[in-house]
C-alpha atoms as a PDB file:
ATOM      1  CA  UNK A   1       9.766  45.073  33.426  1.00  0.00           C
ATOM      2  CA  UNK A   2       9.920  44.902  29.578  1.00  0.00           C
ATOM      3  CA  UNK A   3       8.473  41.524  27.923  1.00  0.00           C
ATOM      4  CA  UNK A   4      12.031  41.015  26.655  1.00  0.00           C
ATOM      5  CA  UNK A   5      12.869  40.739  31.085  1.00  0.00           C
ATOM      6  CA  UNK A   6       9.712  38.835  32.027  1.00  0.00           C
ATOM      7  CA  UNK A   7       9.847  35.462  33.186  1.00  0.00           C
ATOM      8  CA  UNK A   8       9.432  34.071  29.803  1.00  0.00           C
ATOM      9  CA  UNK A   9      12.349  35.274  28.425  1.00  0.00           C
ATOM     10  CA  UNK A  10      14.859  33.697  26.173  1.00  0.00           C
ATOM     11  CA  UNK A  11      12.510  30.555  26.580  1.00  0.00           C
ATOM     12  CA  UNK A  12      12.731  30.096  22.528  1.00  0.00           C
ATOM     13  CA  UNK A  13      16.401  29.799  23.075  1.00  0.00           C
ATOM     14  CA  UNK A  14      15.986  26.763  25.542  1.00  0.00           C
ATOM     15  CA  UNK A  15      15.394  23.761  25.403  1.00  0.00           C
ATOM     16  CA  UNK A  16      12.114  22.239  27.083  1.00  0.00           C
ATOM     17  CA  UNK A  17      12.887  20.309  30.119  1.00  0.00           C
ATOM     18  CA  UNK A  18      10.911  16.960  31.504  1.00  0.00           C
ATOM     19  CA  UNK A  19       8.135  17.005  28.756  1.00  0.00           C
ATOM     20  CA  UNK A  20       9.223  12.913  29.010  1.00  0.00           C
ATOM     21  CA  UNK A  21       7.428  11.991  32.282  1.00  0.00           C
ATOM     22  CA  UNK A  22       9.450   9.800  33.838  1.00  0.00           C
ATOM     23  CA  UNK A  23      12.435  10.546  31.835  1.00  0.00           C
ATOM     24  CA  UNK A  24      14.030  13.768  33.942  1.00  0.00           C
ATOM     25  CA  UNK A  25      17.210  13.820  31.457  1.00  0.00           C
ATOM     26  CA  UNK A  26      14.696  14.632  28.164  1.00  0.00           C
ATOM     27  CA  UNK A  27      15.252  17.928  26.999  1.00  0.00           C
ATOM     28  CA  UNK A  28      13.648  18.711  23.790  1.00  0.00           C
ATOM     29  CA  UNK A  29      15.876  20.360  21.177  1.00  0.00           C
ATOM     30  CA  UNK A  30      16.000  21.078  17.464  1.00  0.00           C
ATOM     31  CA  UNK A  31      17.186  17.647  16.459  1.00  0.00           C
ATOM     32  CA  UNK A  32      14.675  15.979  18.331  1.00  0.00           C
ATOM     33  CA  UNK A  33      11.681  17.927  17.614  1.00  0.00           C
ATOM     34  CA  UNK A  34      12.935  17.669  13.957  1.00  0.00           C
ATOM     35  CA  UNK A  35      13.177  13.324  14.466  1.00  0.00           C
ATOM     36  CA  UNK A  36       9.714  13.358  16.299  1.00  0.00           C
ATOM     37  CA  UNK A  37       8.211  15.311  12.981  1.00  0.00           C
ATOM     38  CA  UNK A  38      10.236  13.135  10.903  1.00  0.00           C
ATOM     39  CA  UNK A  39       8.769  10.261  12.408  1.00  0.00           C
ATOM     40  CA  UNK A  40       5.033  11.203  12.375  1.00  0.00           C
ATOM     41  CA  UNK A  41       5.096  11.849   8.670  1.00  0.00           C
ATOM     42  CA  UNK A  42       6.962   9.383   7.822  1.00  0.00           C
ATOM     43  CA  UNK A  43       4.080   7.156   9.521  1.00  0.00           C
ATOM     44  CA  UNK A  44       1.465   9.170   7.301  1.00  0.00           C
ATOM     45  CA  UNK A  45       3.109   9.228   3.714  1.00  0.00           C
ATOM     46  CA  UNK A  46       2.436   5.126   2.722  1.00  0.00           C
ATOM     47  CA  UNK A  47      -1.472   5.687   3.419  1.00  0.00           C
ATOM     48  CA  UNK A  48      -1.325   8.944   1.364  1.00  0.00           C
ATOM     49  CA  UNK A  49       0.381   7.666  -1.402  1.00  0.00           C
ATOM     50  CA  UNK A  50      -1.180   4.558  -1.289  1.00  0.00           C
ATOM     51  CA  UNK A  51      -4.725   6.425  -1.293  1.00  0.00           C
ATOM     52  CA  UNK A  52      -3.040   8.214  -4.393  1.00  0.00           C
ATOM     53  CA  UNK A  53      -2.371   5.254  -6.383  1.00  0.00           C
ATOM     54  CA  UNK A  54      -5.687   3.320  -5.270  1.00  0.00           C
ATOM     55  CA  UNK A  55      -3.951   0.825  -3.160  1.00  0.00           C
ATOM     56  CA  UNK A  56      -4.086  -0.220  -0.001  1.00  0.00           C
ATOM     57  CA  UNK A  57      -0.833   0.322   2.498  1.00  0.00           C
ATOM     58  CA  UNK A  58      -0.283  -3.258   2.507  1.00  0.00           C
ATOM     59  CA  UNK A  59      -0.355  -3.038  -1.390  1.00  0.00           C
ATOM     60  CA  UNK A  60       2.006  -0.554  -1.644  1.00  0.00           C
ATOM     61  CA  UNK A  61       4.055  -2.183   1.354  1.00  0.00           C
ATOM     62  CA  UNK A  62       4.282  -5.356  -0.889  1.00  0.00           C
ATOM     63  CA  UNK A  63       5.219  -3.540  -4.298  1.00  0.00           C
ATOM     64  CA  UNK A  64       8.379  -1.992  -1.700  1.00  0.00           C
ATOM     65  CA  UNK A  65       8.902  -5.019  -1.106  1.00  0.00           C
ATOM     66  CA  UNK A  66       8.569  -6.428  -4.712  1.00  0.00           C
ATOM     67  CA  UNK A  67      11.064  -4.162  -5.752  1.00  0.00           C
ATOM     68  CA  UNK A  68      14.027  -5.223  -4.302  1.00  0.00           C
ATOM     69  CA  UNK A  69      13.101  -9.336  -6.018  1.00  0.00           C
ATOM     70  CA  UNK A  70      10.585 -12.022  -6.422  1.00  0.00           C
ATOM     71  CA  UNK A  71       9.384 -13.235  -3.153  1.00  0.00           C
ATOM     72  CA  UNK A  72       7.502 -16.452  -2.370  1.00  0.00           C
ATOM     73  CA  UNK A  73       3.765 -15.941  -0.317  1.00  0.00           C
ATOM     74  CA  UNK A  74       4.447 -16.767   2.461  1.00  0.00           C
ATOM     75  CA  UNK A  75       7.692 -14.528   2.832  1.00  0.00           C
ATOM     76  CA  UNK A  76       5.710 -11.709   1.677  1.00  0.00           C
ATOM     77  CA  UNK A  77       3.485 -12.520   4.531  1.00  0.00           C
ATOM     78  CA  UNK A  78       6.357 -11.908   6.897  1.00  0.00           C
ATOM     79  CA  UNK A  79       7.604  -8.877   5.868  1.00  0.00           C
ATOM     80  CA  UNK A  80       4.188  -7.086   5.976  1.00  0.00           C
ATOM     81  CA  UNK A  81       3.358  -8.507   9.395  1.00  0.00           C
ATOM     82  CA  UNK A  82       0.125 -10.447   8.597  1.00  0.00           C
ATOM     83  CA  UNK A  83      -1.417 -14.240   7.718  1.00  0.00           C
ATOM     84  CA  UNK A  84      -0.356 -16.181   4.483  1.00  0.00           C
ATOM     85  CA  UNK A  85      -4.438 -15.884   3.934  1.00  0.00           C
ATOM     86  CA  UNK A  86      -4.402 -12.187   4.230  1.00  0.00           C
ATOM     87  CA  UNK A  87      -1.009 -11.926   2.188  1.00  0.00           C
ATOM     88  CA  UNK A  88      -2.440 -14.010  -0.838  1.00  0.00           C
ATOM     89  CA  UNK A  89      -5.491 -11.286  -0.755  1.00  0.00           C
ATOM     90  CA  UNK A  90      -2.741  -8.925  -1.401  1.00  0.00           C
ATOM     91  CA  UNK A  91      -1.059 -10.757  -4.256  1.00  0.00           C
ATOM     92  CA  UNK A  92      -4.758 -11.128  -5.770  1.00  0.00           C
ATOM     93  CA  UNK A  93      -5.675  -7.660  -5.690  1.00  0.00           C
ATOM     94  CA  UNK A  94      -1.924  -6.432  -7.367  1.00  0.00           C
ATOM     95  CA  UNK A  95      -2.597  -9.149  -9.675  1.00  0.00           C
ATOM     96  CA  UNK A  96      -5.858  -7.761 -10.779  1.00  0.00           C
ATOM     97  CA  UNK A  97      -4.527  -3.925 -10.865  1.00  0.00           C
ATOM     98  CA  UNK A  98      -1.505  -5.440 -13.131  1.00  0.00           C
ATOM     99  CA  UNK A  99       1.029  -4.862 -10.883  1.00  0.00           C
ATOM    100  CA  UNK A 100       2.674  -8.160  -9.736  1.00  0.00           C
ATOM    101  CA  UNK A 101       2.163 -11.595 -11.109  1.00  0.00           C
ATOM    102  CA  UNK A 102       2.386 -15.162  -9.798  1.00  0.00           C
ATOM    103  CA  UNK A 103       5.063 -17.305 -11.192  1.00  0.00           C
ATOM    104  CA  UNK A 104       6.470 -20.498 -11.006  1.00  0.00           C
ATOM    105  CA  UNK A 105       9.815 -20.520  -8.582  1.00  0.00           C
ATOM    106  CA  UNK A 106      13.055 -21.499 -11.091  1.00  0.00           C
ATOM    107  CA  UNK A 107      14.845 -23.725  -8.894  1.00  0.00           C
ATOM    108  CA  UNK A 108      11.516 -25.380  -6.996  1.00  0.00           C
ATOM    109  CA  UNK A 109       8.460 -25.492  -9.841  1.00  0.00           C
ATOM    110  CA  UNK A 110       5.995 -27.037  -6.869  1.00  0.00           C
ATOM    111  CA  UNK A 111       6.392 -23.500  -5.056  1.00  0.00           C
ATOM    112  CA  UNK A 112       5.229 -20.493  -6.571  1.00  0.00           C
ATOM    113  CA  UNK A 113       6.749 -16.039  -6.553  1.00  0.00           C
ATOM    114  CA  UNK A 114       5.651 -13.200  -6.731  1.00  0.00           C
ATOM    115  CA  UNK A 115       7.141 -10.550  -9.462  1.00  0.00           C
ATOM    116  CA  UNK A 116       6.910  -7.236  -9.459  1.00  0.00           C
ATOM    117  CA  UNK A 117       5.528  -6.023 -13.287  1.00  0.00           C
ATOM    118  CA  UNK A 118       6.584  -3.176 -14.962  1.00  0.00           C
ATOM    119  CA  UNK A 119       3.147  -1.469 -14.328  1.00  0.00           C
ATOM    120  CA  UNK A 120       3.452  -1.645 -10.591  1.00  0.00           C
ATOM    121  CA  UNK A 121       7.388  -0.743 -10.850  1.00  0.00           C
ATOM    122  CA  UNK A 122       5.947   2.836 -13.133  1.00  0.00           C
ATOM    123  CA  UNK A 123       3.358   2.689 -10.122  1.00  0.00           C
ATOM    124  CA  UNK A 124       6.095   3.019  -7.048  1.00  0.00           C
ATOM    125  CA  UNK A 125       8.264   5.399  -9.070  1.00  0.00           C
ATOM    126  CA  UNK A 126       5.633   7.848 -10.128  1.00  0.00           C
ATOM    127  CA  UNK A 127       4.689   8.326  -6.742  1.00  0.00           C
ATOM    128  CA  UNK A 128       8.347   8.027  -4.739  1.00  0.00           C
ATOM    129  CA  UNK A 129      10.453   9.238  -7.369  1.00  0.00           C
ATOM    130  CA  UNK A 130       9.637  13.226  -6.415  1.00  0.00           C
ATOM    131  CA  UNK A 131      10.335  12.491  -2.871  1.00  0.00           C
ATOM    132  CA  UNK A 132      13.603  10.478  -3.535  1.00  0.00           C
ATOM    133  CA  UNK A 133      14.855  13.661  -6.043  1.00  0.00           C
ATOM    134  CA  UNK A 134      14.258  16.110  -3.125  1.00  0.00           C
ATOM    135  CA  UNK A 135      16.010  13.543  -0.404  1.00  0.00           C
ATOM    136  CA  UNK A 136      19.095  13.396  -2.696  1.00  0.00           C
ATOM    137  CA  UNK A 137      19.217  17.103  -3.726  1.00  0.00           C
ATOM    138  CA  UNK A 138      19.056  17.859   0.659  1.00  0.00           C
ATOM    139  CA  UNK A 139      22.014  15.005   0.924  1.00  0.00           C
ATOM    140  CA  UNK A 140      24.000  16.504  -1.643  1.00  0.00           C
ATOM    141  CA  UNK A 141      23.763  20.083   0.247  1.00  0.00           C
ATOM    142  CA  UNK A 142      26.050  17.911   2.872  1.00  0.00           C
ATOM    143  CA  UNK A 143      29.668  17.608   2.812  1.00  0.00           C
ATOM    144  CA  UNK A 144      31.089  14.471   3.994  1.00  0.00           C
ATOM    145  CA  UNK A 145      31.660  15.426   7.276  1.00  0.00           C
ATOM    146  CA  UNK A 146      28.024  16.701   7.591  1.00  0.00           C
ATOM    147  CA  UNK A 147      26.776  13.473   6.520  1.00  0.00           C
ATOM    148  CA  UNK A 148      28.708  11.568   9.273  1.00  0.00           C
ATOM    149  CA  UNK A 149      27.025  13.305  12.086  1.00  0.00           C
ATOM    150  CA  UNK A 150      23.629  12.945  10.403  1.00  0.00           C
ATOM    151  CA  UNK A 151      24.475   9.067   9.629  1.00  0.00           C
ATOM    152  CA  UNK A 152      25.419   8.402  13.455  1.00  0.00           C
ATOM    153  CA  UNK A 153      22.131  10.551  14.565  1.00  0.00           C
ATOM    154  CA  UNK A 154      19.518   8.829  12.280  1.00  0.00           C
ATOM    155  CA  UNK A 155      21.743   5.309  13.266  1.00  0.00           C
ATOM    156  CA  UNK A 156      21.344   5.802  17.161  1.00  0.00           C
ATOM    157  CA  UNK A 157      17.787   7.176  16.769  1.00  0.00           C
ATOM    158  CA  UNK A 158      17.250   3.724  14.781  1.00  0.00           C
ATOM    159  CA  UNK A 159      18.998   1.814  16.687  1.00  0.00           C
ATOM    160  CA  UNK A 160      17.008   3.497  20.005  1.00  0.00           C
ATOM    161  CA  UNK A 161      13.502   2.917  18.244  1.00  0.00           C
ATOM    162  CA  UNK A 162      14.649  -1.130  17.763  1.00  0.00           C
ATOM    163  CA  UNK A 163      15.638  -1.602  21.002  1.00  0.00           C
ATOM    164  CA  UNK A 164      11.344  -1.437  21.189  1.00  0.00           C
ATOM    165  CA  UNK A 165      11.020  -4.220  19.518  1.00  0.00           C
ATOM    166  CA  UNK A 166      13.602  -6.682  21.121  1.00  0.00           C
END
């Protein structure tokens, strides 16, 4: 019996079965192995490119955050998941580094917002900009049809991981 006829055979061409305990219907494939990578470096790249620029990940969390629009403290708090007193650290340190400054609100002068300057903006886009070339170039290798499929796969994965949280 030849290697090619042992009991290992083909094995690269299947899918692994019950690697899930508990979950007998798991079979890993391509797509999956491909969303569990995915996932793990997508988990790694804010601390690496925050290390990069000298920031913290809740830094560079809030300058993400900063560039969609001013935000108030104690949203900003919110969205990165911690206490208005650790939030305001935040703001004080991308203060200090130049990156985002405190200003009065327009419509509410007693409440104050935090901006995003255009050092922190250079900041995000030095680092991101590479990856965000390289995501659109891979999207544009899709026709529309492609992108469908991949849109309703990344969509249920998404919608799979939330489901989590609820």
């Amino acid at each position: 019996m030849g290697v090619e006829d042992g009991p290992s055979a083909g094995l690269a061409d299947r899918p692994e079965v019950g690697l899930v305990p508990g979950v007998p219907q798991w079979r890993t494939t391509g797509t999956l192995s491909a969303l569990q990578e995915l996932v793990e470096v997508s988990e790694t790249v804010p601390a690496a490119v925050a290390r990069q620029a000298g920031l913290s990940t809740s830094e560079l969390h809030s300058l993400r955050h900063l560039m969609r629009g001013p935000i108030g403290p104690v949203d900003l708090a919110k969205v990165l998941g911690v206490t208005s007193a650790a939030s305001s650290g935040v703001v004080d340190r991308l203060v200090r580094h130049g990156h985002a400054e405190r200003r009065s609100h327009p419509e509410d002068g007693r409440r104050t917002e935090v901006v995003i300057t255009e050092s922190g903006r250079a900041e995000v886009l030095a680092r991101m900009t590479p990856m965000f070339e390289s995501l659109a170039a891979l999207d544009a290798t899709l026709d529309d049809r492609e992108r469908e499929v991949v849109e309703r796969y990344l969509r249920g994965a998404t919608a799979a991981m939330k489901n989590l949280m609820s």
